[in-house]
Structure formats: C-alpha cells, structure tokens
C-alpha atoms as a PDB file:
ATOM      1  CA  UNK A   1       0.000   0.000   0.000  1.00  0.00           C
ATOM      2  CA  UNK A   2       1.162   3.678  -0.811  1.00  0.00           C
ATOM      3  CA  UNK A   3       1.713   6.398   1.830  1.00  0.00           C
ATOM      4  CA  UNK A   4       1.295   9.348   0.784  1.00  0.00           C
ATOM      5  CA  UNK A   5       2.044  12.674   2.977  1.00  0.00           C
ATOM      6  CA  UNK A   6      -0.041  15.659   2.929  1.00  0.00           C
ATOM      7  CA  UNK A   7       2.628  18.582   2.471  1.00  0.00           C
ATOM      8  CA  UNK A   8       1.757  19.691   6.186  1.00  0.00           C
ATOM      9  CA  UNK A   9       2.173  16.647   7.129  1.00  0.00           C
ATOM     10  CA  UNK A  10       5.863  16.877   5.846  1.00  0.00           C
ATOM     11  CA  UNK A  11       6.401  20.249   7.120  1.00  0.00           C
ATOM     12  CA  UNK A  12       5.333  19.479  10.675  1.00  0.00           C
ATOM     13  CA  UNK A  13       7.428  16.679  10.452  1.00  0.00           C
ATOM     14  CA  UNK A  14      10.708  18.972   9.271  1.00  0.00           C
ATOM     15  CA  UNK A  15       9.403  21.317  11.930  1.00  0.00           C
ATOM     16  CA  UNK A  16       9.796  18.752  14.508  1.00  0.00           C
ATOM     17  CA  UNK A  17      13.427  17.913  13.029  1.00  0.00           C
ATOM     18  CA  UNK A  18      14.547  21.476  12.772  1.00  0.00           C
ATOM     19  CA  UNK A  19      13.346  22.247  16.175  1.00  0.00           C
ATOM     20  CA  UNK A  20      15.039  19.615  17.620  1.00  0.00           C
ATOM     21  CA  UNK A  21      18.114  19.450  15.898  1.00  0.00           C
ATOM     22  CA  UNK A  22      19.621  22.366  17.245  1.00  0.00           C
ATOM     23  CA  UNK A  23      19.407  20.835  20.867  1.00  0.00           C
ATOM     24  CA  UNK A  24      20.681  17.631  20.142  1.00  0.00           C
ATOM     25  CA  UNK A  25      21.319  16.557  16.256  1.00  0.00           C
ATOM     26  CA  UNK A  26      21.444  12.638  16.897  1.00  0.00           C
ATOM     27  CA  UNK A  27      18.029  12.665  18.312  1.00  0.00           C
ATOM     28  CA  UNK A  28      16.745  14.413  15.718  1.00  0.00           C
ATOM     29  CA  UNK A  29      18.088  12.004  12.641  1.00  0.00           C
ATOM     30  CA  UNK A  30      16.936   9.400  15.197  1.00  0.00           C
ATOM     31  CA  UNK A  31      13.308  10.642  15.769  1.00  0.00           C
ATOM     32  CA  UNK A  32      12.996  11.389  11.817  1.00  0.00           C
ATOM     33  CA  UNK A  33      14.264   7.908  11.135  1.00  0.00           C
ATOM     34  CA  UNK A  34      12.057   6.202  13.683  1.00  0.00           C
ATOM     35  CA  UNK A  35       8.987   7.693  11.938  1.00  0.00           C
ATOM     36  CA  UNK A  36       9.779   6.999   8.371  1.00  0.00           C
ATOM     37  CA  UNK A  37      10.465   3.360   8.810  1.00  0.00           C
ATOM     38  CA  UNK A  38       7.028   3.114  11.031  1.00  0.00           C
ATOM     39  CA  UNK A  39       5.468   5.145   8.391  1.00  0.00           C
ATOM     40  CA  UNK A  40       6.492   3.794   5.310  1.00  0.00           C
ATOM     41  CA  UNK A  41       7.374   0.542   6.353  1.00  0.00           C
ATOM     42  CA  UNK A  42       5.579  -0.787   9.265  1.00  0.00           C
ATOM     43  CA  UNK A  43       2.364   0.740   8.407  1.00  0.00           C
ATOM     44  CA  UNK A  44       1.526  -0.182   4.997  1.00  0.00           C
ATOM     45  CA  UNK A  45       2.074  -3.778   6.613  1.00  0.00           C
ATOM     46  CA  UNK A  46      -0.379  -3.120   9.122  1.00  0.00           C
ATOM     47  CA  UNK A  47      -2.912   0.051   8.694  1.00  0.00           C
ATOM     48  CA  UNK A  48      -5.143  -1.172  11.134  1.00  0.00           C
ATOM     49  CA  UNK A  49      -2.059  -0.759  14.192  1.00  0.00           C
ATOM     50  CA  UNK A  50      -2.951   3.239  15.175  1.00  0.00           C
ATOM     51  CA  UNK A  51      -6.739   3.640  17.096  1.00  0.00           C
ATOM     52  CA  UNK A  52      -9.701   5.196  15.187  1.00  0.00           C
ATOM     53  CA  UNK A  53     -10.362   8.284  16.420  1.00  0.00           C
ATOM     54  CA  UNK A  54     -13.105   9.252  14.126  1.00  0.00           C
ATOM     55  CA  UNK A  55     -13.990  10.278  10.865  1.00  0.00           C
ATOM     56  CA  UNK A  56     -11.880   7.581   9.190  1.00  0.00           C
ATOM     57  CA  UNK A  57      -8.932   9.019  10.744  1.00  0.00           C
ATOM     58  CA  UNK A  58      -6.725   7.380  13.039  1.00  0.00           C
ATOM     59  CA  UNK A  59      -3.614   8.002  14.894  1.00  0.00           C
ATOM     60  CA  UNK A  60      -0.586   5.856  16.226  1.00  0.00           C
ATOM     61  CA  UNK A  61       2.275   6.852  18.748  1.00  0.00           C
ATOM     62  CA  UNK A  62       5.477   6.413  16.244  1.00  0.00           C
ATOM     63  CA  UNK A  63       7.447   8.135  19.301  1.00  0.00           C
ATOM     64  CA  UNK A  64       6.448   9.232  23.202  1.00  0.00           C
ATOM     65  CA  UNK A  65       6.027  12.358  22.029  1.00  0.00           C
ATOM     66  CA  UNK A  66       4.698  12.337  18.831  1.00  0.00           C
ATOM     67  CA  UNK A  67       1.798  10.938  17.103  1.00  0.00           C
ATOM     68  CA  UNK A  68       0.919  10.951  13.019  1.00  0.00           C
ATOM     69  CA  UNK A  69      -2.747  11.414  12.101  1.00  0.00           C
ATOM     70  CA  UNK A  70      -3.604   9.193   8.758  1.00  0.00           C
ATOM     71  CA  UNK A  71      -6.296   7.505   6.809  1.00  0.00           C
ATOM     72  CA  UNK A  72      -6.693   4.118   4.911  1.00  0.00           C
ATOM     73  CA  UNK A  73      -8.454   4.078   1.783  1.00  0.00           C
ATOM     74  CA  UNK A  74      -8.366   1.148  -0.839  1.00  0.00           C
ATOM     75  CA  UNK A  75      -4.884   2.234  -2.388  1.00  0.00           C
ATOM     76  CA  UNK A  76      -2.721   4.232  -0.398  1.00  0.00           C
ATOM     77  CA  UNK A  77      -2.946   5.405   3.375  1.00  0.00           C
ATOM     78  CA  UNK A  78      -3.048   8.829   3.987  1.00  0.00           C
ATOM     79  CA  UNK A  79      -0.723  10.863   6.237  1.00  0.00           C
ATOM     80  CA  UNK A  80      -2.730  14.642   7.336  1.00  0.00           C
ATOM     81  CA  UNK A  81      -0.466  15.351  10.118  1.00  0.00           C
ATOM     82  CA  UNK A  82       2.200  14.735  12.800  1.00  0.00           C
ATOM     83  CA  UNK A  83       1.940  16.405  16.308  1.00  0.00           C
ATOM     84  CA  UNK A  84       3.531  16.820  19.955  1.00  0.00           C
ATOM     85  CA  UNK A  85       1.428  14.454  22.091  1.00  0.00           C
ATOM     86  CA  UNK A  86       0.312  17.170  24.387  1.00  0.00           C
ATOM     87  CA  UNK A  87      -0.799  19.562  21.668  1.00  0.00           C
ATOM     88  CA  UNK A  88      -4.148  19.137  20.573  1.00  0.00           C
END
C-alpha cells in the first residue's frame, strides 16, 4: 500500500526535526528515522495498528512524544499530520 504525505504533514514533520536538531542533532536524525520506517514501512504492513479516532482518521504513537494522524483508503494510506502528544 502507498503512503502518501499531505505537504503539512511533511512540514510538521521537518518542523519537529529542525526544532530539535539544534538541541541535540542525533536525536533528531533518530526521531525522523524512527517515523519513516514506522510510516512507510511498518504501516503499509499493518494500517489497522494506530486507534480510530473518528472520521476515518486514526492516529498511532510512532514516538512518546509524537503521534501521526492518517487515513486508509483502498490504495494508499493517507498521512494529514504529525503532532507533539500534548498539543491538541
């Protein structure tokens, strides 16, 4: 199955990367790697792994702190958005 990001999806996701590598570069490339291989890799295996949360969206923790917002459809799943698990 295809994953497709939403271009704010990938900018929140750079965001993220950006933000935190100027504290601590290896955490970053480690956080940004983490969520590509869960993303393109683990998910497409699984699409039914994050928990509905409505609307034919669901979510899954790819990191403590962060959390990407996507959507299955017959061909490709969907990626609207990442986020900081204590923003709404």
């Amino acid at each position: 199955m295809k994953v497709v990001w939403q271009p704010q999806a990938q900018a929140l996701l750079f965001e993220v990367f950006d933000y935190i590598e100027r504290r601590n570069p290896q955490s970053a490339y480690d956080l940004l790697a983490k969520t590509v291989h869960i993303v393109e890799q683990l998910l497409p295996e699984n699409p039914g792994m994050g928990r509905g949360i409505g609307g034919g969206l669901r979510e899954l923790v790819v990191h403590s702190n962060y959390i990407v917002t996507y959507r299955v459809t017959d061909t490709e799943i969907q990626i609207p958005a990442i986020r900081h698990g204590t923003r709404r």
